[in-house]
Every structure is written in structure tokens, then in C-alpha cells.
C-alpha atoms as a PDB file:
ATOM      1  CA  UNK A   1      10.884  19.388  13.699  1.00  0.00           C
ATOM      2  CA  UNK A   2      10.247  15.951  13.607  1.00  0.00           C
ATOM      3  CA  UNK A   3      10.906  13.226  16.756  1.00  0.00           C
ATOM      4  CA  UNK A   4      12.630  10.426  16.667  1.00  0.00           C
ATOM      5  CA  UNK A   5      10.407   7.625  14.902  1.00  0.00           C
ATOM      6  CA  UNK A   6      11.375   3.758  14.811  1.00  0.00           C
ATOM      7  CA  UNK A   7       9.930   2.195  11.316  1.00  0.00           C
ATOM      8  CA  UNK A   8       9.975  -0.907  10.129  1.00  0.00           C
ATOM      9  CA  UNK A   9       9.552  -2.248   6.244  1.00  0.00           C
ATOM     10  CA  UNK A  10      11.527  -2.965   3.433  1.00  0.00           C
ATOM     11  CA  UNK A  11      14.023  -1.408   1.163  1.00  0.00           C
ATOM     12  CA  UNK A  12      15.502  -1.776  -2.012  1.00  0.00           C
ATOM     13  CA  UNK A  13      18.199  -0.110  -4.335  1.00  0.00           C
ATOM     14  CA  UNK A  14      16.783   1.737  -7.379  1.00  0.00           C
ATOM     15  CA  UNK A  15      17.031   5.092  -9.279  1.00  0.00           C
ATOM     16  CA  UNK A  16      14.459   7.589 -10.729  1.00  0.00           C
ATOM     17  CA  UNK A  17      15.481   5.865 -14.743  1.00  0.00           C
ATOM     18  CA  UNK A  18      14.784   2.175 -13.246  1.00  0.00           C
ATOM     19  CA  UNK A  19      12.346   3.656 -10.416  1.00  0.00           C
ATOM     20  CA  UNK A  20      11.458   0.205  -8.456  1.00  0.00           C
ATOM     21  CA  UNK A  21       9.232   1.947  -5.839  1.00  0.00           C
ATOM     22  CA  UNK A  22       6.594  -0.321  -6.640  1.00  0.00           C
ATOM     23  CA  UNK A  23       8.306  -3.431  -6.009  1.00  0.00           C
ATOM     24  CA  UNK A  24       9.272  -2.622  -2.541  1.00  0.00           C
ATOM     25  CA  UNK A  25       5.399  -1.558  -2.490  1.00  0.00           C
ATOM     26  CA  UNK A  26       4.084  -4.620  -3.134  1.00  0.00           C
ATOM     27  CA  UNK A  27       5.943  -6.794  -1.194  1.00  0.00           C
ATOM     28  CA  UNK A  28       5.497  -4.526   2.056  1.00  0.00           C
ATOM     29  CA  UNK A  29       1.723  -3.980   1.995  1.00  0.00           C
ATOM     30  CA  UNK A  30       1.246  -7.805   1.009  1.00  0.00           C
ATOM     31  CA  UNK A  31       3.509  -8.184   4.359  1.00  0.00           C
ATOM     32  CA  UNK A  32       2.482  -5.663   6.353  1.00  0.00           C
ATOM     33  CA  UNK A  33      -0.097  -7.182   8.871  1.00  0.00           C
ATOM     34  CA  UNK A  34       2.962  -8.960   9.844  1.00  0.00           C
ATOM     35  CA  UNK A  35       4.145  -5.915  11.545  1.00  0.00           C
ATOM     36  CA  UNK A  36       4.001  -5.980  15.797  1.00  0.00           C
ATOM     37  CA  UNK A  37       3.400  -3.004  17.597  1.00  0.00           C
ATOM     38  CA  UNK A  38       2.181  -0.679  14.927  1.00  0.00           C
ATOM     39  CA  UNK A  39       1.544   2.489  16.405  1.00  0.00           C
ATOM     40  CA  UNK A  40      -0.548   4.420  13.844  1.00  0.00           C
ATOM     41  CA  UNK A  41      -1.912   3.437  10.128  1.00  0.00           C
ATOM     42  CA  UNK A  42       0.612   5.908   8.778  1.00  0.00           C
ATOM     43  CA  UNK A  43       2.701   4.539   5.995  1.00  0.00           C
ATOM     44  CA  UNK A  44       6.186   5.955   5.566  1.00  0.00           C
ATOM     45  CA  UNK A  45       7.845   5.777   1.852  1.00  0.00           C
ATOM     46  CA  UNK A  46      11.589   6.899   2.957  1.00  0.00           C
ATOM     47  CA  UNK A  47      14.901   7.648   0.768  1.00  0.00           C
ATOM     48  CA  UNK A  48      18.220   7.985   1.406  1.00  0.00           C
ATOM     49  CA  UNK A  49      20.174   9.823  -1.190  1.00  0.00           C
ATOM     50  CA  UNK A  50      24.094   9.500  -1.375  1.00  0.00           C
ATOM     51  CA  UNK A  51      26.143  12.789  -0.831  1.00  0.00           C
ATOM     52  CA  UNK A  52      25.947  15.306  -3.423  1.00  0.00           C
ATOM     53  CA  UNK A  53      22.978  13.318  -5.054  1.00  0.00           C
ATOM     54  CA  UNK A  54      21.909  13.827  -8.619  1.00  0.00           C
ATOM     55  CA  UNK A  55      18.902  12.360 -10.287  1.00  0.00           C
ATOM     56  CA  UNK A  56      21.127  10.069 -12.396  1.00  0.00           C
ATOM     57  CA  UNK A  57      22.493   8.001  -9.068  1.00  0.00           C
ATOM     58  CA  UNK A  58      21.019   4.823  -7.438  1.00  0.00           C
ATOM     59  CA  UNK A  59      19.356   5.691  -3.733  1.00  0.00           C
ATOM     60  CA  UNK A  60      17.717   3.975  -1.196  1.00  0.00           C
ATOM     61  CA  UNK A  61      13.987   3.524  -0.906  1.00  0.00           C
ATOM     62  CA  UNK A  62      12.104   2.187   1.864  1.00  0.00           C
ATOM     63  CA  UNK A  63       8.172   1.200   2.441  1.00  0.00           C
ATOM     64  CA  UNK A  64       8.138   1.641   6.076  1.00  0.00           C
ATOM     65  CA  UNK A  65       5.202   1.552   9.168  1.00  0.00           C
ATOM     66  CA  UNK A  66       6.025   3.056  12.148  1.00  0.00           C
ATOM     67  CA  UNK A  67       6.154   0.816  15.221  1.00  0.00           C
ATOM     68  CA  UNK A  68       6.834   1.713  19.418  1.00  0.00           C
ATOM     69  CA  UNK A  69       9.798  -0.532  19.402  1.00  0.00           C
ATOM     70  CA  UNK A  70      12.001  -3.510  17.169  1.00  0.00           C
ATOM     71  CA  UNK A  71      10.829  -6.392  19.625  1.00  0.00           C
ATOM     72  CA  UNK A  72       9.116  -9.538  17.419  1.00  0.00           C
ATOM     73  CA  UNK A  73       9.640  -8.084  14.276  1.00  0.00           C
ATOM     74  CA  UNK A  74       9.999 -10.976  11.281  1.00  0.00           C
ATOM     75  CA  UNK A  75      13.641 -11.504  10.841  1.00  0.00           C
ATOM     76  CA  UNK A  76      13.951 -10.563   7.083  1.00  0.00           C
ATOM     77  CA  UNK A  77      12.253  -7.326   7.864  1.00  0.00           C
ATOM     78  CA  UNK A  78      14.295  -4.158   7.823  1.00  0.00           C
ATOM     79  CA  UNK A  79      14.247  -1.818  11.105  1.00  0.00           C
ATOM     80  CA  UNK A  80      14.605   2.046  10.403  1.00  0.00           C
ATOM     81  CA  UNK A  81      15.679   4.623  13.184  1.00  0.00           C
ATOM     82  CA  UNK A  82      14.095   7.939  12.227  1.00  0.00           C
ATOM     83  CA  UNK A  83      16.537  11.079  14.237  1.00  0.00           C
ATOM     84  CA  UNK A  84      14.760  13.781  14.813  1.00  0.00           C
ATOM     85  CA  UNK A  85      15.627  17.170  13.216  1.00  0.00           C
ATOM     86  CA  UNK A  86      14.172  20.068  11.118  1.00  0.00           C
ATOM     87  CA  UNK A  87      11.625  19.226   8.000  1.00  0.00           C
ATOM     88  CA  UNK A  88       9.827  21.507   5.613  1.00  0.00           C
ATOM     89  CA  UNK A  89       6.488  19.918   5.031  1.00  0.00           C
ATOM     90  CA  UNK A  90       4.363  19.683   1.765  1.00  0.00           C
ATOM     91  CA  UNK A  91       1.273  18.461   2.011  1.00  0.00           C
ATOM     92  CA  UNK A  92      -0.200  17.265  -1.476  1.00  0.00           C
ATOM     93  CA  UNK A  93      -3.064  16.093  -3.140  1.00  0.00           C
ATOM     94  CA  UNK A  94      -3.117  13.811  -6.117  1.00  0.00           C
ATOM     95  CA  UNK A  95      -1.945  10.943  -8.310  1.00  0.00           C
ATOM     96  CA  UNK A  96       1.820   9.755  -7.824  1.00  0.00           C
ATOM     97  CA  UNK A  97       2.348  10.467 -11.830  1.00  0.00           C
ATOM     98  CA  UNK A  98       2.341  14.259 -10.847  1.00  0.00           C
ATOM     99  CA  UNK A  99       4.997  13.702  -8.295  1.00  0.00           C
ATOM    100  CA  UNK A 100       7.940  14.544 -10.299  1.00  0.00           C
ATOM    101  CA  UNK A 101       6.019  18.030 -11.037  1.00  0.00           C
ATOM    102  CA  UNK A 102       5.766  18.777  -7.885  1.00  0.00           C
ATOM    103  CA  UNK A 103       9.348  17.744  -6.554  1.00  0.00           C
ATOM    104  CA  UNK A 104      10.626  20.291  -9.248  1.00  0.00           C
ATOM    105  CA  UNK A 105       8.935  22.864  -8.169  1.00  0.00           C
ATOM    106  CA  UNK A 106      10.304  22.232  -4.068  1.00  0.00           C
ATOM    107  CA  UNK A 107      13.679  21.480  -4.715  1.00  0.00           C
ATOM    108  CA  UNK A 108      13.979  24.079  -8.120  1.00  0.00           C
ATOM    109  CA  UNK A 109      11.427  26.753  -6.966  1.00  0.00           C
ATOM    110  CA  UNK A 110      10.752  26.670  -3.136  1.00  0.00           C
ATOM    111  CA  UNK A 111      13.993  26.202  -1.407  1.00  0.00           C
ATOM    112  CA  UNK A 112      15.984  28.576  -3.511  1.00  0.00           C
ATOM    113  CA  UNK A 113      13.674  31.552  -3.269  1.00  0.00           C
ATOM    114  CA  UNK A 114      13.195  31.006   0.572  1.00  0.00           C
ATOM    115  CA  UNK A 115      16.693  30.403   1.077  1.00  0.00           C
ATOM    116  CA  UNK A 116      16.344  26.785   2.750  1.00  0.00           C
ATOM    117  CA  UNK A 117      19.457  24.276   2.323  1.00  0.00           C
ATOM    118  CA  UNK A 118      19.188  20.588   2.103  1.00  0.00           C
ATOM    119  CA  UNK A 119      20.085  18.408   4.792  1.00  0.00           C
ATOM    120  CA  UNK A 120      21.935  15.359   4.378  1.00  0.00           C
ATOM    121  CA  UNK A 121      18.613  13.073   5.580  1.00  0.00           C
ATOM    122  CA  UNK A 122      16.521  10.527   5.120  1.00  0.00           C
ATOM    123  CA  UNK A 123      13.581  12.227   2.749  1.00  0.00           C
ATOM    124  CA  UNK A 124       9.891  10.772   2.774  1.00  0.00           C
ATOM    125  CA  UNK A 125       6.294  11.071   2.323  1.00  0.00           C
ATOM    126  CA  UNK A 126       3.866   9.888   4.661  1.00  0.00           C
ATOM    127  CA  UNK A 127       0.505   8.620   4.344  1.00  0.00           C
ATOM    128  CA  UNK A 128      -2.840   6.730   5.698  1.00  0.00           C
ATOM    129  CA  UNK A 129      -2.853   2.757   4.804  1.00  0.00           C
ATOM    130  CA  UNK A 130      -5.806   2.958   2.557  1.00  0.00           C
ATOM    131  CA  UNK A 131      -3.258   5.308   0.502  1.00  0.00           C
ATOM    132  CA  UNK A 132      -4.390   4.775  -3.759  1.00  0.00           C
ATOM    133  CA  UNK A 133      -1.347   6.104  -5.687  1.00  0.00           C
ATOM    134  CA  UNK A 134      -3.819   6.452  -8.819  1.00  0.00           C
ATOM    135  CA  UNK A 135      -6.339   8.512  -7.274  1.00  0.00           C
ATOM    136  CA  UNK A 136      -7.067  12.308  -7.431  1.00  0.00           C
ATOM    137  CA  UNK A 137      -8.101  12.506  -3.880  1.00  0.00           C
ATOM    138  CA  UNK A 138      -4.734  10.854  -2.744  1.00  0.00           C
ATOM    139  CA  UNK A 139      -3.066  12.608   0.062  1.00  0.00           C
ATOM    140  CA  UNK A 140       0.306  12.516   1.178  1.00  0.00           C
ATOM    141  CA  UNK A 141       2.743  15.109   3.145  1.00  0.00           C
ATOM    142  CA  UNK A 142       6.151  15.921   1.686  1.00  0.00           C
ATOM    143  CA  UNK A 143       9.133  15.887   4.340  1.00  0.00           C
ATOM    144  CA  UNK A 144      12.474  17.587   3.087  1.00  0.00           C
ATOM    145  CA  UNK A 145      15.234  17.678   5.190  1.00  0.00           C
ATOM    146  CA  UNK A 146      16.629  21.226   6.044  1.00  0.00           C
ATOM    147  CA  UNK A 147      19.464  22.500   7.614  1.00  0.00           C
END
């Protein structure tokens, strides 16, 4: 169970064909200093699938920090409310080019043999802000919604 969280960042529209991830990247950690009343150095990368989601559809992703409330945040930044609710949790340790290896095995592996549905949630990873994507030491956690 996670609480509620308030995050703030930017998003963008892309898909797992024309993945953009590191667009929204770059343009929040060049940003992100910007950012009032951080409360941790925890980075949140956050998507929002549409209903009935397959990998073929466009989805929201966000690069997020988590903050103790909205007040003086830059105007063209994006505020996030976070509801709480019920999360398996993955933690993992690697390069982000192995991520779609280990997705397959939660979502095609995991949650079928232990019986877990999907939730209808916002999806992310979380990790520290000295986070290298391209390193084998690189640790993240997993959070997948559950019912």
C-alpha cells in the first residue's frame, strides 16, 4: 500500500515503438533544481496506460519528484496527485536496456501464476537522483498496480 504522494515534473505522450522517455528525461533533470519543497531525492518515472492497454497504444509518461505541497511551483510544470492504494513492488538492479526483460516476466510470469489482477493506475519506478540508466549497479523499485 502506497500513501498518497503529490509529484511534480513533466510529461509527455509516447509509446513503447516511438519510446520518448528520454526526452521528458532530459528536460526534467536539466529543470529539476527548479522544484520547491522537494521532500526526498527520490525520482518518480510514472505512466498512465489507457483502458485495456496494449503495447501498440500511446500512454502517458511522466519524470516526476515528489514535493510536500503545489505552492511556487514554475507555471509550465506539471503537478501529479499520487492516490494511495495497493502495489506489488519489484525491486531491480541493472541497465534500463534489460527493462523490457524484466516487465515480461511481471506482467507474463508473476501476476498470472500468483493470481494478482491489474489495477487501472498510474504505474512507476522510483529511484535516487544520482540514478545512471546505463549502469549495472542501477537500482530502481518496480510499482504495479493491483487490485
Amino acid at each position: 500500500m502506497i500513501e498518497p504522494k503529490k509529484l511534480v515534473g513533466f510529461g509527455i505522450t509516447t509509446s513503447f515503438q516511438e519510446d520518448k522517455t528520454p526526452i521528458v528525461w532530459r528536460k526534467f533533470m536539466m529543470r529539476r533544481n527548479e522544484i520547491a519543497n522537494r521532500i526526498s531525492d527520490q525520482l518518480f518515472s510514472l505512466q498512465i496506460y489507457p483502458e485495456s492497454f496494449t503495447p501498440n497504444q500511446s500512454f502517458t509518461k511522466y519524470a516526476l519528484a515528489e514535493v510536500s505541497d503545489f505552492d511556487n511551483i514554475p507555471s509550465d510544470f506539471e503537478s501529479f496527485q499520487l492516490a494511495s492504494g495497493k502495489y506489488l513492488v519489484f525491486n531491480y538492479q541493472g541497465k534500463t536496456e534489460n527493462g523490457p526483460k524484466i516487465f515480461s516476466y511481471i506482467f507474463q510470469n508473476f501476476i498470472p501464476e500468483n493470481q494478482f489482477e491489474v489495477d487501472d493506475r498510474p504505474h512507476f519506478e522510483i529511484f535516487g537522483d544520482d540514478y545512471d540508466p546505463n549502469s549495472d549497479s542501477a537500482e530502481e523499485e518496480i510499482w504495479i498496480p493491483i487490485k
